[in-house]
Protein backbone atom coordinates (compact mmCIF):
# COMPACT_ATOMS: atom_id res chain seq x y z
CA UNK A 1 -32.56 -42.55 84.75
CA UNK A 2 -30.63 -43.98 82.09
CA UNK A 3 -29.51 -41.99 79.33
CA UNK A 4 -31.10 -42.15 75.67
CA UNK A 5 -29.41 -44.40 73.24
CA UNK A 6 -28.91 -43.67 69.67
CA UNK A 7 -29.89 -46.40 66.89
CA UNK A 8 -28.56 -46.45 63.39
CA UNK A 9 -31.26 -46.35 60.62
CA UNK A 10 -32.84 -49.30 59.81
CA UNK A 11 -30.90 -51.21 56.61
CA UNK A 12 -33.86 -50.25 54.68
CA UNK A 13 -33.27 -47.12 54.85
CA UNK A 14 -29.88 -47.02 53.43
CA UNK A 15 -30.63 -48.70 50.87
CA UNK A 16 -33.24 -46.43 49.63
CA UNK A 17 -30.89 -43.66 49.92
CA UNK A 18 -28.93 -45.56 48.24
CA UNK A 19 -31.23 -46.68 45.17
CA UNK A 20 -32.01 -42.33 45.45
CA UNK A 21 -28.35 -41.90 44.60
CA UNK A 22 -27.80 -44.51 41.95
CA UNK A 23 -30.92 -43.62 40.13
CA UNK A 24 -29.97 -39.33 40.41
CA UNK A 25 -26.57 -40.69 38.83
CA UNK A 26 -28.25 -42.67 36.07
CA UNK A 27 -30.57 -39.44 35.77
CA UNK A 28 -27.63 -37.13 35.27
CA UNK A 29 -25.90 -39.52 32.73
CA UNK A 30 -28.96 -39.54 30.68
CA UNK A 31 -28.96 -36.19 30.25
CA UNK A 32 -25.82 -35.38 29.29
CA UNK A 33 -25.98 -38.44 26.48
CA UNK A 34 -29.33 -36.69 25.67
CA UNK A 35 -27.77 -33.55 25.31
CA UNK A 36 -24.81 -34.39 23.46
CA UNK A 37 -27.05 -36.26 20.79
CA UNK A 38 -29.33 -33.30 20.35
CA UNK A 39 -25.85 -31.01 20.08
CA UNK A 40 -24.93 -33.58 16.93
CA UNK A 41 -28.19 -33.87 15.32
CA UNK A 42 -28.75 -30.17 15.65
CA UNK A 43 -25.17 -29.39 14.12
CA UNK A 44 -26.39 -31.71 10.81
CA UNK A 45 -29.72 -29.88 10.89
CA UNK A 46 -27.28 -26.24 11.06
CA UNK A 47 -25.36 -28.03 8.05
CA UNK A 48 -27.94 -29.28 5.82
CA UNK A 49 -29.31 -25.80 6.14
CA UNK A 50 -26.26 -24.09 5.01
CA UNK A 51 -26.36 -26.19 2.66
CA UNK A 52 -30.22 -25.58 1.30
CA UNK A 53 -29.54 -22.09 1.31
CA UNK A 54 -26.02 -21.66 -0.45
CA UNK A 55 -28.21 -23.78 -3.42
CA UNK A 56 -31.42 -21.06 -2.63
CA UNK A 57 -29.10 -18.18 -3.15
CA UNK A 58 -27.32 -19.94 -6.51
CA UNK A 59 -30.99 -19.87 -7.75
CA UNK A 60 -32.01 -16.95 -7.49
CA UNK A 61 -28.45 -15.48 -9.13
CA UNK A 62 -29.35 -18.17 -12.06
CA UNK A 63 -33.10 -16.78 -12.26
CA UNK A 64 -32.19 -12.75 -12.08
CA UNK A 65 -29.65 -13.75 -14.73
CA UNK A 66 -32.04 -15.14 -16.49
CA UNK A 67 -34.67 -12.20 -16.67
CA UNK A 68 -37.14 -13.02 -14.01
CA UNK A 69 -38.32 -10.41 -11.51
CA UNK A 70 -36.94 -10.65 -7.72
CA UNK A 71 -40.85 -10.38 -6.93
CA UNK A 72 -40.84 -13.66 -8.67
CA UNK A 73 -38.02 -15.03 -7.49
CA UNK A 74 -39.27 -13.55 -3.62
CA UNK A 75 -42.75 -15.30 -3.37
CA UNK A 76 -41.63 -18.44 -5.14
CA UNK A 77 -38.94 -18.51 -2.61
CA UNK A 78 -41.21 -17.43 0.52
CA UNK A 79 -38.59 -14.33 0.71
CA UNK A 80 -38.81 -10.47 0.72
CA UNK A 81 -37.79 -8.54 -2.36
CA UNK A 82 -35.56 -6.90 -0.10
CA UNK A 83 -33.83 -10.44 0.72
CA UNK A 84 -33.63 -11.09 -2.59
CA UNK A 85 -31.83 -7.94 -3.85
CA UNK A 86 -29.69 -8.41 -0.58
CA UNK A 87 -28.50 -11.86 -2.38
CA UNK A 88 -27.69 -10.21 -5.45
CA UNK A 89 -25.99 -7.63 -3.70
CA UNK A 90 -23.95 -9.53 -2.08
CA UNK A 91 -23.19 -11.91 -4.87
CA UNK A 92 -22.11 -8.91 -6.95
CA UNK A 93 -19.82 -6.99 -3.62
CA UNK A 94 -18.23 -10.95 -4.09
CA UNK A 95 -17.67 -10.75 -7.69
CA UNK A 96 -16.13 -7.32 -7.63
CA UNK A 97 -13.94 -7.83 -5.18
CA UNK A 98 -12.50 -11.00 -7.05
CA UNK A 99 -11.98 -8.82 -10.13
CA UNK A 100 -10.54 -6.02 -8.22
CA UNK A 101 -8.07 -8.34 -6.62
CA UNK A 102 -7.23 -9.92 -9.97
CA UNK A 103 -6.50 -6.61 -11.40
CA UNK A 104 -4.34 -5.31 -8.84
CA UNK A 105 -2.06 -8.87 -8.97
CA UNK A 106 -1.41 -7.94 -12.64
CA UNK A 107 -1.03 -4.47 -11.89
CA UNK A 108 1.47 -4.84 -9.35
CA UNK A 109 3.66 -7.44 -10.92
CA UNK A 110 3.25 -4.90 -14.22
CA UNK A 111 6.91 -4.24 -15.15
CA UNK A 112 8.01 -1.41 -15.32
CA UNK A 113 5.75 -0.41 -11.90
CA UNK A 114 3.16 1.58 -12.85
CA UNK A 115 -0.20 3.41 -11.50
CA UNK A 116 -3.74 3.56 -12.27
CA UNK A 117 -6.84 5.95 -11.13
CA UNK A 118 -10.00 4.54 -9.19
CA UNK A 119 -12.35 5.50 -12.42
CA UNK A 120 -10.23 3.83 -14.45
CA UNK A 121 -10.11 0.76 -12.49
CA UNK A 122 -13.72 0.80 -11.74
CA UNK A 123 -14.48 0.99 -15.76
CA UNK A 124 -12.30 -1.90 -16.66
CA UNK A 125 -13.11 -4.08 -13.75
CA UNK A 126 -16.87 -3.39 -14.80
CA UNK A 127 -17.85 -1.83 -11.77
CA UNK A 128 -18.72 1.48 -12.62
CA UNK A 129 -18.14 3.55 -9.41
CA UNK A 130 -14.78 5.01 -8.11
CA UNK A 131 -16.30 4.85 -4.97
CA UNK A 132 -16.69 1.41 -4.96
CA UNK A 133 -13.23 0.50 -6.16
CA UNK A 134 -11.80 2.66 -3.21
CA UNK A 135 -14.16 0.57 -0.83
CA UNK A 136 -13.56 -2.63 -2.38
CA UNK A 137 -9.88 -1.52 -1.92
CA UNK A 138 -10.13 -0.89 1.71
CA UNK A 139 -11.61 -3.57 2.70
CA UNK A 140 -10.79 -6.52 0.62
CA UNK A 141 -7.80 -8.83 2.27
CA UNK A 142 -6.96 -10.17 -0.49
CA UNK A 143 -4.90 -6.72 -2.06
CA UNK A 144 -2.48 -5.55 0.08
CA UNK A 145 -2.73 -2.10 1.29
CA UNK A 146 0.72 -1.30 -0.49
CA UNK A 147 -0.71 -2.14 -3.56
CA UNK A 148 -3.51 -0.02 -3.51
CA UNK A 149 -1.41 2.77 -2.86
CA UNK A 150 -0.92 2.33 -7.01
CA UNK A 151 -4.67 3.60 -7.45
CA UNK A 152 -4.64 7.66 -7.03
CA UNK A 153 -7.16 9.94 -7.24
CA UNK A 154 -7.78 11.97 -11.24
CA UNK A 155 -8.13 15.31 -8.99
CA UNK A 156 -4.10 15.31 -8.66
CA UNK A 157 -3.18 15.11 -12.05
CA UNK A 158 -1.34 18.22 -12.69
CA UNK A 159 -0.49 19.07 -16.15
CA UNK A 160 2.28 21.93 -15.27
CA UNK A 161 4.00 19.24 -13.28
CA UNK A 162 4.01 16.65 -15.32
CA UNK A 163 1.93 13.94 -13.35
CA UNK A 164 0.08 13.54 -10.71
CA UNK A 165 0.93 15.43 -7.43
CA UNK A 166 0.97 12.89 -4.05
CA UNK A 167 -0.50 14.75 -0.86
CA UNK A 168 2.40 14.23 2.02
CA UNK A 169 -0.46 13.36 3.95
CA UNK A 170 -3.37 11.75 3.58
CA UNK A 171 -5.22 11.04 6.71
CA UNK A 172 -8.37 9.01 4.99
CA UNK A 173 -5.76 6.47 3.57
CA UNK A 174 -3.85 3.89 5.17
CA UNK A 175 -1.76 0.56 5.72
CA UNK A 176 -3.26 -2.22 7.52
CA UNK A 177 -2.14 -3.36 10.83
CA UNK A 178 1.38 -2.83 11.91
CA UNK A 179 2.09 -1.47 8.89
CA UNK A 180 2.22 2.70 9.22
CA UNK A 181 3.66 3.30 5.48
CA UNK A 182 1.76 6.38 3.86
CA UNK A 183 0.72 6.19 0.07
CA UNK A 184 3.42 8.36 -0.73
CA UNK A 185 6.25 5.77 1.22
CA UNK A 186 4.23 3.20 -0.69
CA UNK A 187 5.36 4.42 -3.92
CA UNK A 188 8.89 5.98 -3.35
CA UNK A 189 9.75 2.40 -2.26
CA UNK A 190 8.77 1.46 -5.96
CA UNK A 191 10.17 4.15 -7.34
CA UNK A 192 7.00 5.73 -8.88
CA UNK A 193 7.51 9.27 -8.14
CA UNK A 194 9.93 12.12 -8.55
CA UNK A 195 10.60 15.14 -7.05
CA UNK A 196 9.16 18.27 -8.85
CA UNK A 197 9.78 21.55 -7.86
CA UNK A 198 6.41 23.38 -7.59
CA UNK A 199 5.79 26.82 -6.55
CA UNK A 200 4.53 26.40 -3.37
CA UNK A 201 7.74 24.31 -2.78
CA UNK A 202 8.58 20.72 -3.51
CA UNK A 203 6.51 18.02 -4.39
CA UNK A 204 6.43 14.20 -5.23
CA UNK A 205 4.91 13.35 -8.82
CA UNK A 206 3.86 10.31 -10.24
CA UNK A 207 4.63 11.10 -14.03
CA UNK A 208 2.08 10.77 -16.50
CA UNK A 209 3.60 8.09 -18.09
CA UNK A 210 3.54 5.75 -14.91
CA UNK A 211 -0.19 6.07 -14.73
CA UNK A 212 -2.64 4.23 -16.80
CA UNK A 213 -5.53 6.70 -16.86
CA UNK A 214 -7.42 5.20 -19.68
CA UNK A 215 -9.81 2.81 -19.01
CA UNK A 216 -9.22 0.46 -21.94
CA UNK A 217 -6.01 0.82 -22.14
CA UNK A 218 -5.90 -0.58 -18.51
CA UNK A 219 -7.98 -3.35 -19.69
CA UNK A 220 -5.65 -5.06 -22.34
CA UNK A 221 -3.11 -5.09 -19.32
CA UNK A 222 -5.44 -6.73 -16.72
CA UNK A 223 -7.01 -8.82 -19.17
């Protein structure tokens, strides 16, 4: 009995397999181009949006500036009240922290060094919150944590001392990064305080004459 034999496809059929493979090729190209265009026109789109809303948002500022109501403001805009307080919120946070950081630049290169309180700062910067100067403080990059060390806290002032009385430690302030300088470091390397003896023992002071505590005054130096 003679053994099977084995026959190579038929031409035909290579070539189909081939036309198979040329046209999954062309399929896969396709889709990558298609991709990569929608990527680009959806990047504009992402742009021109940005764009549209930066010039919402400088609307609104201009039309609560202007007296009109965010209720106004939020149905002409097709936006919640609560999205349009949220803008001026964070319009105002913005301007704050642009004034804050002015006024510590002056501060700091104030000669001789000298101190300020939070209220103080707050009422000349126009802010009107301690609280939110010592946020603005901790969180804006653009004043060094050694500089805010200059901003202390009224509570210390300490009239049988002479100043205002710097806590060795002070666990809810702090440098930023590698930086591991206390408040008080901060200002014996500017040579702000003095060593008073108190009667629980000795103390560091920040004399009352290094510290702008008055809110005007502070303003004719910060301009």
């Amino acid at each position: 009995m003679a053994a099977p034999t084995t026959s190579s496809p038929p031409s035909s059929v290579n070539a189909t397999h081939g036309e198979a493979a040329s046209a999954h090729g062309a399929s896969a190209d396709e889709v990558l181009d298609h991709l990569d265009t929608l990527a680009s026109k959806q990047q504009e789109l992402q742009d021109q949006l940005s764009t549209l809303r930066d010039e919402r948002d400088s609307l609104i500022l201009r039309g609560l500036a202007n007296g009109l109501s965010s209720t106004e403001l939020a149905e002409t805009a097709h936006l919640t009240g609560a999205r349009v307080r949220a803008i001026a919120d964070a319009a105002a946070d913005s301007s704050a922290r642009e004034r804050i950081s002015r006024a510590m630049s002056i501060l700091v290169a104030h000669r001789p060094p000298i101190c300020t309180t939070y209220g103080a700062l707050a009422e000349a910067v126009g802010i009107g919150s301690a609280k939110g100067v010592a946020s603005s403080l901790a969180t804006n990059p653009e004043v060094p944590a050694r500089a805010g060390a200059r901003v202390l806290l009224l509570r210390w002032a300490n009239p049988a001392l002479g100043g205002y009385v710097i806590p060795s430690e002070e666990p809810s302030w702090q440098t930023q990064g590698d930086d591991t300088a206390s408040r008080l470091d901060c200002l014996q390397a500017e040579h702000l305080v003095v060593q008073v003896d108190a009667p629980s023992g000795p103390v560091w002071v920040v004399p009352f004459d290094r510290v702008v505590a008055d809110a005007d005054t502070l303003a004719g130096i910060i301009g």
